[in-house]
Protein backbone atom coordinates (compact mmCIF):
# COMPACT_ATOMS: atom_id res chain seq x y z
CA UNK A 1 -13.02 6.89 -7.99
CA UNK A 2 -15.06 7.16 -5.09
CA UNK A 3 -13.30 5.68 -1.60
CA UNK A 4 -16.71 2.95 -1.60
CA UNK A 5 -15.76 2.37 -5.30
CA UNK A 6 -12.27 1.68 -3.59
CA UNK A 7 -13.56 -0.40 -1.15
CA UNK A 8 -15.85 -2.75 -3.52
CA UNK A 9 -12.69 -3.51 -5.59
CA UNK A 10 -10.58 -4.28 -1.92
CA UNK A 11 -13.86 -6.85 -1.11
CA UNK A 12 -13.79 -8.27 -4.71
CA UNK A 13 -10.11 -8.92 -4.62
CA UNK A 14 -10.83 -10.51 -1.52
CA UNK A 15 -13.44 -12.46 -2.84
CA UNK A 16 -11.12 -13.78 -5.26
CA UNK A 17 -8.45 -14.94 -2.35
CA UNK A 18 -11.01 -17.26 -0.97
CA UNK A 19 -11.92 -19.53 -4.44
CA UNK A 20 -10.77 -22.87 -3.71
CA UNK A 21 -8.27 -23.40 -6.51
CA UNK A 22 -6.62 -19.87 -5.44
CA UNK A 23 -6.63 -21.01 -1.43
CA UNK A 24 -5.23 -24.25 -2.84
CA UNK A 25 -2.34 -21.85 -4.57
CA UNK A 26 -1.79 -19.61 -1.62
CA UNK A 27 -1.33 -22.28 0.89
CA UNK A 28 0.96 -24.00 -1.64
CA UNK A 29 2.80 -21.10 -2.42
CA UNK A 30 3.07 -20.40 1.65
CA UNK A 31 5.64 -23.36 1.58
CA UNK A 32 7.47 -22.55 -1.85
CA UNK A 33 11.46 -21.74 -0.69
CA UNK A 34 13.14 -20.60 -3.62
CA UNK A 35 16.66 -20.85 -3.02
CA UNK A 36 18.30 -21.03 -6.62
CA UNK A 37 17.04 -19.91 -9.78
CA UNK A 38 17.14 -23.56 -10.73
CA UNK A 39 14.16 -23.63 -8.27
CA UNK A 40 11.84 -21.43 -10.60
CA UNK A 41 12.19 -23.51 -13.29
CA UNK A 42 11.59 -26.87 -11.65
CA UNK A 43 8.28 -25.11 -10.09
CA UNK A 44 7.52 -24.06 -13.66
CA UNK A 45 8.14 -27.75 -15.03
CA UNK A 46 5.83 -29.42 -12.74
CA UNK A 47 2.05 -29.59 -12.01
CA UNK A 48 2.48 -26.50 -9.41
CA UNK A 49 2.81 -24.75 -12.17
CA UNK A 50 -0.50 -23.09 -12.42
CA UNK A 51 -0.26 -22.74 -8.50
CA UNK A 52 3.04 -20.71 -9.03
CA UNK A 53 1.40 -18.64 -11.70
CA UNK A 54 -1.76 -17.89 -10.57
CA UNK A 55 -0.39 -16.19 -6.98
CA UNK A 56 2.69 -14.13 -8.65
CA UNK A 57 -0.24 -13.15 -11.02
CA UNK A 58 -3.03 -12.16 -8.29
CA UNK A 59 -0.56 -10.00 -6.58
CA UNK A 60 0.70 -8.46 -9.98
CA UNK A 61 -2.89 -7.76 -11.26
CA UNK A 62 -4.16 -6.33 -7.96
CA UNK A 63 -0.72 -3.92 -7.51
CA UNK A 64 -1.63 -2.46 -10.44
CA UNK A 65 -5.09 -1.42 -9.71
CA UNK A 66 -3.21 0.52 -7.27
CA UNK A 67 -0.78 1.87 -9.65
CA UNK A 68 -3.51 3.04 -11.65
CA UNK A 69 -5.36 4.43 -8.92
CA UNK A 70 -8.48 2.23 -9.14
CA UNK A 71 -7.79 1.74 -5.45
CA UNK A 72 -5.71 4.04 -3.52
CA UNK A 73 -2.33 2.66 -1.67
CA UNK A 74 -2.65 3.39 1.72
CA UNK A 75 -6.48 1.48 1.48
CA UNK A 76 -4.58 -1.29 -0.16
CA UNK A 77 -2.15 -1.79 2.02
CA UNK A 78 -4.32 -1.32 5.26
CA UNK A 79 -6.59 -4.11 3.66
CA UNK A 80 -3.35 -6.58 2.90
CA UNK A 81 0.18 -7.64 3.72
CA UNK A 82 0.06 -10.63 1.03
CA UNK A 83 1.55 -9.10 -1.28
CA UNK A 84 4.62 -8.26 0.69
CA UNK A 85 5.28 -11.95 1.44
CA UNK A 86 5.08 -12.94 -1.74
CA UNK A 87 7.36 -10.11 -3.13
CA UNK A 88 9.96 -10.94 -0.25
CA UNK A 89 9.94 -14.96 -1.95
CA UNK A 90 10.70 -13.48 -5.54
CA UNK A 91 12.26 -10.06 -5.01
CA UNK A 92 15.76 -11.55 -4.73
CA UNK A 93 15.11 -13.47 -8.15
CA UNK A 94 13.51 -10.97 -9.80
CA UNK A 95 15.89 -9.23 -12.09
CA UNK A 96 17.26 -13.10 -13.29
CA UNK A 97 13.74 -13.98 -14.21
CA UNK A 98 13.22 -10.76 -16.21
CA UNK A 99 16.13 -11.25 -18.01
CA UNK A 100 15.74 -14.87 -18.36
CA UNK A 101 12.16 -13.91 -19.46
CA UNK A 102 12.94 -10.85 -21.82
CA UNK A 103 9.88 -9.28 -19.54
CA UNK A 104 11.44 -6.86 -18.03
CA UNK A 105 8.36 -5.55 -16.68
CA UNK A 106 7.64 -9.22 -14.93
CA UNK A 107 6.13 -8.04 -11.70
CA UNK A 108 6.61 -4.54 -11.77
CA UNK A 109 3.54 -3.71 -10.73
CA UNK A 110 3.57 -5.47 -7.12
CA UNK A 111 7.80 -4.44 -6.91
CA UNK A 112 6.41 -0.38 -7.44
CA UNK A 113 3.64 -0.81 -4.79
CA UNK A 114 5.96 -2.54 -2.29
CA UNK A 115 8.86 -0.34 -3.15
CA UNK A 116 6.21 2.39 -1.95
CA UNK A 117 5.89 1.27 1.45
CA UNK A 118 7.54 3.66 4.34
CA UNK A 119 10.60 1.54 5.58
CA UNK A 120 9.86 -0.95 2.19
CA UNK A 121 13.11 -2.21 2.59
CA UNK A 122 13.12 -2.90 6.65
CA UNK A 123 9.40 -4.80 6.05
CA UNK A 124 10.91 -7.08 3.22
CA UNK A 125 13.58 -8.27 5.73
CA UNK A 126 11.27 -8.63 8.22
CA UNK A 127 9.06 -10.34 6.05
CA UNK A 128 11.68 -12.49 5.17
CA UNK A 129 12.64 -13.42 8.73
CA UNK A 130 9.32 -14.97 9.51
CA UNK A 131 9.10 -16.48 6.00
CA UNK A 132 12.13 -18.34 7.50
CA UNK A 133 10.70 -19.24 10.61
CA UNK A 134 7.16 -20.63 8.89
CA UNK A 135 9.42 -22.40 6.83
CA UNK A 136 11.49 -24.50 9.32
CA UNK A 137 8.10 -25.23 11.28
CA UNK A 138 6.42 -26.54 8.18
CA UNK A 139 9.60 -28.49 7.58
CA UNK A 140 9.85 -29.72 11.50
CA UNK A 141 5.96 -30.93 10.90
CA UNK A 142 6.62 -32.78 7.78
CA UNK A 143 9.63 -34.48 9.31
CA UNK A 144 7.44 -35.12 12.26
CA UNK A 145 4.53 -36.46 10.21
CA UNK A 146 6.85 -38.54 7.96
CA UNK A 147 8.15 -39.97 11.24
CA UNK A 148 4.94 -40.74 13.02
CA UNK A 149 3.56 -42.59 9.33
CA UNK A 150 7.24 -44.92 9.90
């Protein structure tokens, strides 16, 4: 495939990022912290649900135009970082939900193009670490919020 081929597919997937019900799931998912793998099934129970799903399935689908080589990796991952974030939420969890799942190939796709980065495992911490941090400031403005509407 040619590298503007490539390119079109980047823009499309970007396209597809910015469609209100899949903003709606990002920024939701932005503030997910799994902790226990009760939390995955509570998410799954609930009307996030389709939020959940729809972002661990973006990330899935578009790593594996890359595995396939409909867009090479190094354009890929000079395009996004996403992916990454949401792979450092679920990569501890993973191997539990595939065998709670009997889909053993549940997110393979973006764990292979992650697992491909130089220094993969050095960015997932990192990621990780400012997860953390965006966490406890989200947290600090809902407790702020909560105490401002009291």
């Amino acid at each position: 495939m040619s590298k503007q081929a490539e390119a079109d597919l980047i823009l499309k997937l970007y396209d597809l990022r910015r469609e209100p019900v899949m903003r709606e799931a990002r920024n939701w998912f932005a503030t997910f912290n799994p902790q226990k793998p009760e939390d995955f099934l509570e998410v799954l129970t609930s009307e996030k649900s389709g939020l959940y799903r729809m972002v661990i399935s973006y990330w899935d689908m578009a790593c594996s135009l890359v595995i396939n080589g409909a867009i090479d990796s190094q354009m890929f991952n000079d395009a996004n970082g996403e992916h990454i974030f949401v792979y450092a939420k679920m990569e501890p969890f993973i191997p539990m939900l595939r065998e709670q799942m009997q889909a053993p190939q549940f997110l393979g796709s973006l764990e292979k193009v992650v697992k491909a980065l130089p220094d993969s495992e050095h960015r997932v911490a990192a990621v990780r670490e400012r997860i953390k941090k965006i966490i406890a400031m989200w947290e600090q403005r809902q407790a702020q919020a909560a105490a401002a509407n009291n």
